[in-house]
PDB file of N, CA and C in Angstrom:
ATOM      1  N   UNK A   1       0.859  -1.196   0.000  1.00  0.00           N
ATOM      2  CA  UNK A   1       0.000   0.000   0.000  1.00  0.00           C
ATOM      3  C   UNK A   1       0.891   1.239   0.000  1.00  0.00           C
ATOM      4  N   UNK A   2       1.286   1.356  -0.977  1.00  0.00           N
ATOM      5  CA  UNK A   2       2.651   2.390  -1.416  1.00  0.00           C
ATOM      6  C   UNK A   2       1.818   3.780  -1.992  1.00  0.00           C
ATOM      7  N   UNK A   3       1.736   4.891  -1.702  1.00  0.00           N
ATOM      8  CA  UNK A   3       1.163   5.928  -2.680  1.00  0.00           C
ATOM      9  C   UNK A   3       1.873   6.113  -3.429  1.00  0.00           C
ATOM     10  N   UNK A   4       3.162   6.020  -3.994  1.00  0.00           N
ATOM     11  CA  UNK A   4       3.670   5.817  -5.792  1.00  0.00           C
ATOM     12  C   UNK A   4       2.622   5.029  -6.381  1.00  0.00           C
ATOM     13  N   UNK A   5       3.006   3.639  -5.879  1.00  0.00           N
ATOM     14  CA  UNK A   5       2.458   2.603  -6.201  1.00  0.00           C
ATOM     15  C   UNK A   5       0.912   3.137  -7.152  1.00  0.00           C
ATOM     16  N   UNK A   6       0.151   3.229  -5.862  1.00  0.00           N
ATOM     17  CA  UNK A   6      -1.287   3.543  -6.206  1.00  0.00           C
ATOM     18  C   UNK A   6      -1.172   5.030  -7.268  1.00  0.00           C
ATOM     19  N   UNK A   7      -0.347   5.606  -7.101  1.00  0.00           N
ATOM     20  CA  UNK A   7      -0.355   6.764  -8.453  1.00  0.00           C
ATOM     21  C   UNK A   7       0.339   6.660  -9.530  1.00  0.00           C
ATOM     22  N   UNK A   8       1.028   5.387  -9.916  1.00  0.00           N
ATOM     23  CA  UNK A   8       1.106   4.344 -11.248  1.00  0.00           C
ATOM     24  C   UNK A   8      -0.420   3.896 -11.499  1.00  0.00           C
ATOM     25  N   UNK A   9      -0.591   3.114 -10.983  1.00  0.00           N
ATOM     26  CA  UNK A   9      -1.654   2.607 -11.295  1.00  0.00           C
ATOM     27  C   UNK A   9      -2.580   3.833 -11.536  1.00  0.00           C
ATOM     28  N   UNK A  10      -3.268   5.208 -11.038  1.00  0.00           N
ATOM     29  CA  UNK A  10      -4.042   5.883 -10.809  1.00  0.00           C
ATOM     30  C   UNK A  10      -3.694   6.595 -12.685  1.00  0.00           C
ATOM     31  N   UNK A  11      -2.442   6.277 -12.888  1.00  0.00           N
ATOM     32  CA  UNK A  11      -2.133   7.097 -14.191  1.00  0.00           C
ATOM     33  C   UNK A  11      -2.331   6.065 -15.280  1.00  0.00           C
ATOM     34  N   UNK A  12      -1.672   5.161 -14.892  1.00  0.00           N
ATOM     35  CA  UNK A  12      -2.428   3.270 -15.842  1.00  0.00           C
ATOM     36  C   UNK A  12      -3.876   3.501 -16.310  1.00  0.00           C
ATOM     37  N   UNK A  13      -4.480   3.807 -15.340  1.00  0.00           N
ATOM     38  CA  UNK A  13      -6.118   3.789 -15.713  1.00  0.00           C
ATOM     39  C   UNK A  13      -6.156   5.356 -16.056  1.00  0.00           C
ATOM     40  N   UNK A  14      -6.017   5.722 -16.086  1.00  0.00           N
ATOM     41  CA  UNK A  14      -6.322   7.777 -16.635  1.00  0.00           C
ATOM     42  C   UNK A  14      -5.785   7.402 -18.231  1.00  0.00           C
ATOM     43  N   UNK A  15      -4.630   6.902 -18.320  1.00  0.00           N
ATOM     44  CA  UNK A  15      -4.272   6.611 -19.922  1.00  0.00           C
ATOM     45  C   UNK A  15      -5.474   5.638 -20.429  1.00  0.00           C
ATOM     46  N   UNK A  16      -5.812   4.625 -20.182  1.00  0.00           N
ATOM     47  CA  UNK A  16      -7.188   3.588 -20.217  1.00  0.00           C
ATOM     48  C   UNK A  16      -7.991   4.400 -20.966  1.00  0.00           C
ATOM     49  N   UNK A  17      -8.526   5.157 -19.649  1.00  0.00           N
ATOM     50  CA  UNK A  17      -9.815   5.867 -19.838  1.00  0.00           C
ATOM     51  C   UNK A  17      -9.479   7.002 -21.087  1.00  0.00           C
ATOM     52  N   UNK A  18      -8.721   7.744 -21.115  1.00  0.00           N
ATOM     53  CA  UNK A  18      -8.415   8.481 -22.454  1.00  0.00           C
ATOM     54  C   UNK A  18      -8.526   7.786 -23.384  1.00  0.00           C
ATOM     55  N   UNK A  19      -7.410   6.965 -23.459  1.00  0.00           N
ATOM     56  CA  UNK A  19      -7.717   5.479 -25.088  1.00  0.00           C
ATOM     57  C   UNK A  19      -9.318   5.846 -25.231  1.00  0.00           C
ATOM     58  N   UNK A  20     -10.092   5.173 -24.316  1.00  0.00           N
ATOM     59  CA  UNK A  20     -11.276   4.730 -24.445  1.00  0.00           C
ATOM     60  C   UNK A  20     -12.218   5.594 -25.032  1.00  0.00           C
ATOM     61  N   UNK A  21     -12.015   6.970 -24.075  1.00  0.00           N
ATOM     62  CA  UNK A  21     -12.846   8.430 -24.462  1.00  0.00           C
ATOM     63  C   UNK A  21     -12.153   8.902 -25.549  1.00  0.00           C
ATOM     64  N   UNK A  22     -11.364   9.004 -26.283  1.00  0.00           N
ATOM     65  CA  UNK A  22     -10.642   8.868 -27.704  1.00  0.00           C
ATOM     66  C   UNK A  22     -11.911   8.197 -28.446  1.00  0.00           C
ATOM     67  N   UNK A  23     -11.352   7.089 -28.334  1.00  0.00           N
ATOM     68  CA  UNK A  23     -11.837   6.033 -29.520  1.00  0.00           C
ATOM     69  C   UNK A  23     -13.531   6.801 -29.557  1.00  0.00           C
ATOM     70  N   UNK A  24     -14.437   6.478 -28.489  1.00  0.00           N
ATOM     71  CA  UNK A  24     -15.423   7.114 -28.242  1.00  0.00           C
ATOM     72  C   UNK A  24     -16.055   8.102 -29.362  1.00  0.00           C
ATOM     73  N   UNK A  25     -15.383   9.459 -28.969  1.00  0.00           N
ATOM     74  CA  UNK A  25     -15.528  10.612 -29.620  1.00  0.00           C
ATOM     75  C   UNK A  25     -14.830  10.112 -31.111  1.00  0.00           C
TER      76      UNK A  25
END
């Protein structure tokens, strides 16, 4: 339970969700 840790991951899924809302629009 590292807060780097969890703000890799927090940026992992923010890139995700962009891809996604990209493709989307």
């Amino acid at each position: 339970t590292k807060p780097d840790s969890n703000l890799e991951v927090a940026k992992i899924v923010g890139k995700k969700r962009r891809q996604l809302y990209d493709v989307n629009v």
